[in-house]
N, C-alpha and C. Protein backbone atom coordinates (compact mmCIF):
# COMPACT_ATOMS: atom_id res chain seq x y z
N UNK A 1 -59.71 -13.91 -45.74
CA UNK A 1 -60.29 -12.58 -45.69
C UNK A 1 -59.41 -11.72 -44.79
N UNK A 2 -58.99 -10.82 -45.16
CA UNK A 2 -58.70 -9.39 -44.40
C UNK A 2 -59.20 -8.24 -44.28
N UNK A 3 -59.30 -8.19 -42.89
CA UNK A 3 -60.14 -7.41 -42.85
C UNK A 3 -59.30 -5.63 -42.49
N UNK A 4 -59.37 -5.01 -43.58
CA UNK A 4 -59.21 -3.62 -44.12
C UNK A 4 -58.80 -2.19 -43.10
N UNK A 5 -60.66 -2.20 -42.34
CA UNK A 5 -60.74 -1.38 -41.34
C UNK A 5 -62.19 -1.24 -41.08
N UNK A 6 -61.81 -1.12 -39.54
CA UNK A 6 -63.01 -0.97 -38.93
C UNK A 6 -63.83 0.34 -39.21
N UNK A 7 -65.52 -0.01 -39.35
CA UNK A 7 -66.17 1.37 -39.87
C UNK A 7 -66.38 1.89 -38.68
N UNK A 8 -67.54 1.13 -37.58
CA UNK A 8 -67.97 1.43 -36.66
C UNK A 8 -69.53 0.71 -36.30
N UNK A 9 -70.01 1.32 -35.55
CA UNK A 9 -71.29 0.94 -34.87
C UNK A 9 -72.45 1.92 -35.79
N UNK A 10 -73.30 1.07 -36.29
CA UNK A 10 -74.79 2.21 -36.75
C UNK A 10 -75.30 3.14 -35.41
N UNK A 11 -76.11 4.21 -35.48
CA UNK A 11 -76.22 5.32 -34.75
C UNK A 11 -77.10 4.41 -33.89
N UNK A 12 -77.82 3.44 -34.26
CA UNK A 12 -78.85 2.88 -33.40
C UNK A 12 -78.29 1.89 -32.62
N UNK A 13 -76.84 1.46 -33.18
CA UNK A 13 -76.16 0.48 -31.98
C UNK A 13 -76.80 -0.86 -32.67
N UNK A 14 -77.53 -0.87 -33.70
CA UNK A 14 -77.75 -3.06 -34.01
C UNK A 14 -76.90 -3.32 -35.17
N UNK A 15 -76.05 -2.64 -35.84
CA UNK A 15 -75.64 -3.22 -36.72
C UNK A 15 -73.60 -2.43 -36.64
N UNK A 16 -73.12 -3.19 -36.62
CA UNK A 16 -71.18 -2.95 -36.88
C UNK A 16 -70.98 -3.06 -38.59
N UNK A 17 -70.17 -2.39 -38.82
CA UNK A 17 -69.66 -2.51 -40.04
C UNK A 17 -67.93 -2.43 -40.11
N UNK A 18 -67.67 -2.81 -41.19
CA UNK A 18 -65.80 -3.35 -41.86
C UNK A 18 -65.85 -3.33 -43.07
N UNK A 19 -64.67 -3.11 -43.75
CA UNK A 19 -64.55 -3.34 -45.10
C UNK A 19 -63.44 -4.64 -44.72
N UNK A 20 -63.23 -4.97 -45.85
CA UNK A 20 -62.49 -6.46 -46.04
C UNK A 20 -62.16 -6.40 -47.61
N UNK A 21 -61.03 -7.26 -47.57
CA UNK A 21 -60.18 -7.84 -49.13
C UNK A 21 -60.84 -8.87 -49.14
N UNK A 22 -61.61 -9.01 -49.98
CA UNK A 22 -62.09 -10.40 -50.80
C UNK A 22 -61.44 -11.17 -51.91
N UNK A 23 -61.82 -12.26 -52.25
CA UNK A 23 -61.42 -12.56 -53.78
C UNK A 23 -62.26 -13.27 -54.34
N UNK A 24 -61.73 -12.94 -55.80
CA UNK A 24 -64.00 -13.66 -56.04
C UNK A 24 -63.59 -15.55 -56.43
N UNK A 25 -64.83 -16.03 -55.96
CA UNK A 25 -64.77 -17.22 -56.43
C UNK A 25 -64.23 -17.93 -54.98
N UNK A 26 -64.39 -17.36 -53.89
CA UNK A 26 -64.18 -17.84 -52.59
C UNK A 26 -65.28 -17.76 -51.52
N UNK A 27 -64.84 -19.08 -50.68
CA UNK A 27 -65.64 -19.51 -49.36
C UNK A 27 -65.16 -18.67 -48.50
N UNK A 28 -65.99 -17.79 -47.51
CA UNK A 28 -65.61 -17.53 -46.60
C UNK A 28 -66.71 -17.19 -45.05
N UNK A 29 -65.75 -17.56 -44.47
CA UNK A 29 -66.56 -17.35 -42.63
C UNK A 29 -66.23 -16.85 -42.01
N UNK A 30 -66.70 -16.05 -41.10
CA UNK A 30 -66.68 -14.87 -40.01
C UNK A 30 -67.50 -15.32 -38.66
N UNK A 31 -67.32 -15.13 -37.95
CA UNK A 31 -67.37 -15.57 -36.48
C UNK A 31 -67.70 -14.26 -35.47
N UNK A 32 -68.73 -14.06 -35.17
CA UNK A 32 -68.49 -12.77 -34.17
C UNK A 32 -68.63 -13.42 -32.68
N UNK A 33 -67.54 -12.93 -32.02
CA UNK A 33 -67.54 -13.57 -30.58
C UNK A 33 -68.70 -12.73 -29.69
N UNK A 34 -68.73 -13.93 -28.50
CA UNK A 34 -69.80 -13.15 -27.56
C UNK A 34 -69.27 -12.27 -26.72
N UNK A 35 -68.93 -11.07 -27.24
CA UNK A 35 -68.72 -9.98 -26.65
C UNK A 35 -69.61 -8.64 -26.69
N UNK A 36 -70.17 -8.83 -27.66
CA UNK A 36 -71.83 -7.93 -27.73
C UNK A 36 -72.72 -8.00 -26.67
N UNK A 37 -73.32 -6.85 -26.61
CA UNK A 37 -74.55 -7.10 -25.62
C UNK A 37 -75.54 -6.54 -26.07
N UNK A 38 -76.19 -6.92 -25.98
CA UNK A 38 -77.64 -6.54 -26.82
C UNK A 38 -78.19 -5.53 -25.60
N UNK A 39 -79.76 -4.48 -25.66
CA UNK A 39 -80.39 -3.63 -24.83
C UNK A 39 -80.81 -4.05 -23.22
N UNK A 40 -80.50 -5.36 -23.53
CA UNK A 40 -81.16 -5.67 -22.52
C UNK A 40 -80.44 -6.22 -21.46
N UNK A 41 -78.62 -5.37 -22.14
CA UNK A 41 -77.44 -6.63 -21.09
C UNK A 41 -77.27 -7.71 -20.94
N UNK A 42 -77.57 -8.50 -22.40
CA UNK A 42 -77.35 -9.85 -22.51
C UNK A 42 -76.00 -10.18 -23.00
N UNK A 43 -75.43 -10.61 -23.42
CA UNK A 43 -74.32 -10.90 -23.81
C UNK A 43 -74.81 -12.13 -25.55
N UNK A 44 -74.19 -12.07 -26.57
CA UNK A 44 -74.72 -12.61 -27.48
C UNK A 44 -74.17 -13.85 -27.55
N UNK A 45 -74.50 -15.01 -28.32
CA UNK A 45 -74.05 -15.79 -28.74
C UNK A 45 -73.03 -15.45 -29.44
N UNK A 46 -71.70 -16.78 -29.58
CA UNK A 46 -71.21 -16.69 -31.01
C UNK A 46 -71.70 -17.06 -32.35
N UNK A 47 -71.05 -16.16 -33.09
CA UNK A 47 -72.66 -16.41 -34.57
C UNK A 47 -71.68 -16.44 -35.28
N UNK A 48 -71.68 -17.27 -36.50
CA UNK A 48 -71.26 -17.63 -37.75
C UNK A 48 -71.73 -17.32 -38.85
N UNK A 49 -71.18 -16.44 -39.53
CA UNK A 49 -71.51 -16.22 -40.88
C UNK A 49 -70.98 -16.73 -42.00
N UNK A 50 -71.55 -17.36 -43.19
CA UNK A 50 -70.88 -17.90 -44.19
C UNK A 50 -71.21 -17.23 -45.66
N UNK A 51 -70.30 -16.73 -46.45
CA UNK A 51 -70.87 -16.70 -47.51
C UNK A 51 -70.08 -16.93 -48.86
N UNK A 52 -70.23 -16.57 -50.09
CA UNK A 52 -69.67 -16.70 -51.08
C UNK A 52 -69.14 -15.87 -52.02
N UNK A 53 -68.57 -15.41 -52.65
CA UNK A 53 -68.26 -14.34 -53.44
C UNK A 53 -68.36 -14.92 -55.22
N UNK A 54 -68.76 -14.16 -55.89
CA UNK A 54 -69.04 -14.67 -57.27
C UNK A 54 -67.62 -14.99 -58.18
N UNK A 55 -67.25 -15.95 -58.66
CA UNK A 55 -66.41 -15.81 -59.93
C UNK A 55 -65.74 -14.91 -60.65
């Protein structure tokens, strides 16, 4: 995966967005490091995302 360009942060601050080059008929995973902080000045876990792209 490559990732394209960064969109930004939603106005409310819970959700980031990117575009990315995909290709169909592929595995892929994304990793967001704990560099987030959530409202409450926490710092997040690292989280793993997995998904699939269709054929």
């Amino acid at each position: 995966m490559i990732m394209t360009k960064y969109v930004g942060f939603s106005e409310d601050r819970t959700a980031v967005s990117f575009e990315a080059s995909l290709k169909p008929g592929r595995k892929y995973q994304l990793q967001l490091p704990s560099k987030f902080i959530d409202a409450t000045g926490y710092f997040n876990k690292p989280y793993l995302i997995e998904f699939e792209t269709k054929k």
